[in-house]
Protein backbone atom coordinates (compact mmCIF):
# COMPACT_ATOMS: atom_id res chain seq x y z
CA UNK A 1 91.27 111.38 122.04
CA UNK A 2 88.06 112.76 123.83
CA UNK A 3 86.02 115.08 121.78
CA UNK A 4 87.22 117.97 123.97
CA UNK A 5 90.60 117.56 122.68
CA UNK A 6 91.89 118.95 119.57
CA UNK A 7 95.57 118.61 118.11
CA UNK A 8 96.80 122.04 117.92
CA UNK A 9 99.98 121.34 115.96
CA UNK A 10 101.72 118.00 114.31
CA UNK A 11 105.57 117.49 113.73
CA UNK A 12 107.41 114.52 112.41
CA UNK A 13 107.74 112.77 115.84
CA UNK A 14 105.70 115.19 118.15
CA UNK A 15 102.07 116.50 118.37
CA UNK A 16 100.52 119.15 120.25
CA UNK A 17 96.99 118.78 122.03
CA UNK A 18 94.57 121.16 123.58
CA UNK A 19 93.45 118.41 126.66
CA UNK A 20 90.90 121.46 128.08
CA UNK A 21 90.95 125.10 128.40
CA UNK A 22 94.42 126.20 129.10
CA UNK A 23 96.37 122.61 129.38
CA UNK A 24 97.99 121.49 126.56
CA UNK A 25 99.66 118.17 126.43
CA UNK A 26 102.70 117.40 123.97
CA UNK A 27 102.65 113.73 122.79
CA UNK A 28 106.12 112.06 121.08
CA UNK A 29 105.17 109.27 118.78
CA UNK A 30 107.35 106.56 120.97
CA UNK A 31 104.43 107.10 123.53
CA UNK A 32 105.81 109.40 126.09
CA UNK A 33 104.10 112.93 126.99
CA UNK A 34 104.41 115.95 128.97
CA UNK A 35 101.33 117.89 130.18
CA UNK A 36 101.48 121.93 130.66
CA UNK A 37 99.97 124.43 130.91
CA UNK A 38 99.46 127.97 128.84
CA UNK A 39 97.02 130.65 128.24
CA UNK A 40 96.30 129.97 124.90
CA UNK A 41 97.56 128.10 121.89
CA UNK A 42 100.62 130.88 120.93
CA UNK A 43 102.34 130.26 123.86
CA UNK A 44 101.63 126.83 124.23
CA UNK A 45 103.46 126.23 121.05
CA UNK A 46 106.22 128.21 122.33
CA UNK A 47 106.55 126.29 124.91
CA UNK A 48 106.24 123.36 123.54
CA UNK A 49 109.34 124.39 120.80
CA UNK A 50 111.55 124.66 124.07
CA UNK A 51 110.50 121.39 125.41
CA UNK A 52 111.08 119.50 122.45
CA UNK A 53 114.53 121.28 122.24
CA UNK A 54 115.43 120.30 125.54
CA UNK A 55 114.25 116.89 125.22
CA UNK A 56 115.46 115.51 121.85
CA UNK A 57 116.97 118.89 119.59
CA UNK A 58 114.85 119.04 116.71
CA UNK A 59 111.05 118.69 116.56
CA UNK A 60 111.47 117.67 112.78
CA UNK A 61 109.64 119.75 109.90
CA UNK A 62 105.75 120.78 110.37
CA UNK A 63 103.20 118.82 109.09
């Protein structure tokens, strides 16, 4: 992870990570990702709850 990056959020099989200023990029721990964007971490984790949703169900508990 560059040092511009910062993980936002962690879940049991996902993480969320600022990539640069409004682009967020949500990582599943089997190695895929998906890249999007959002105006600021709030929504980004929003969004990233209804991606996870839609890809697998459950993002697991919060870590």
């Amino acid at each position: 992870m560059k040092n511009s990056q910062r993980i936002v959020r962690r879940w049991a099989d996902w993480q969320l990570v600022c990539i640069a200023e409004e682009e967020y990029l949500l990582i599943h721990r089997d190695g895929f990702n998906v890249d999007f964007d959002a105006a600021n971490d709030g929504d980004a984790m929003t969004e990233a709850v209804r991606l996870m949703n839609e890809i697998d169900g459950d993002p697991g508990p919060a870590l």
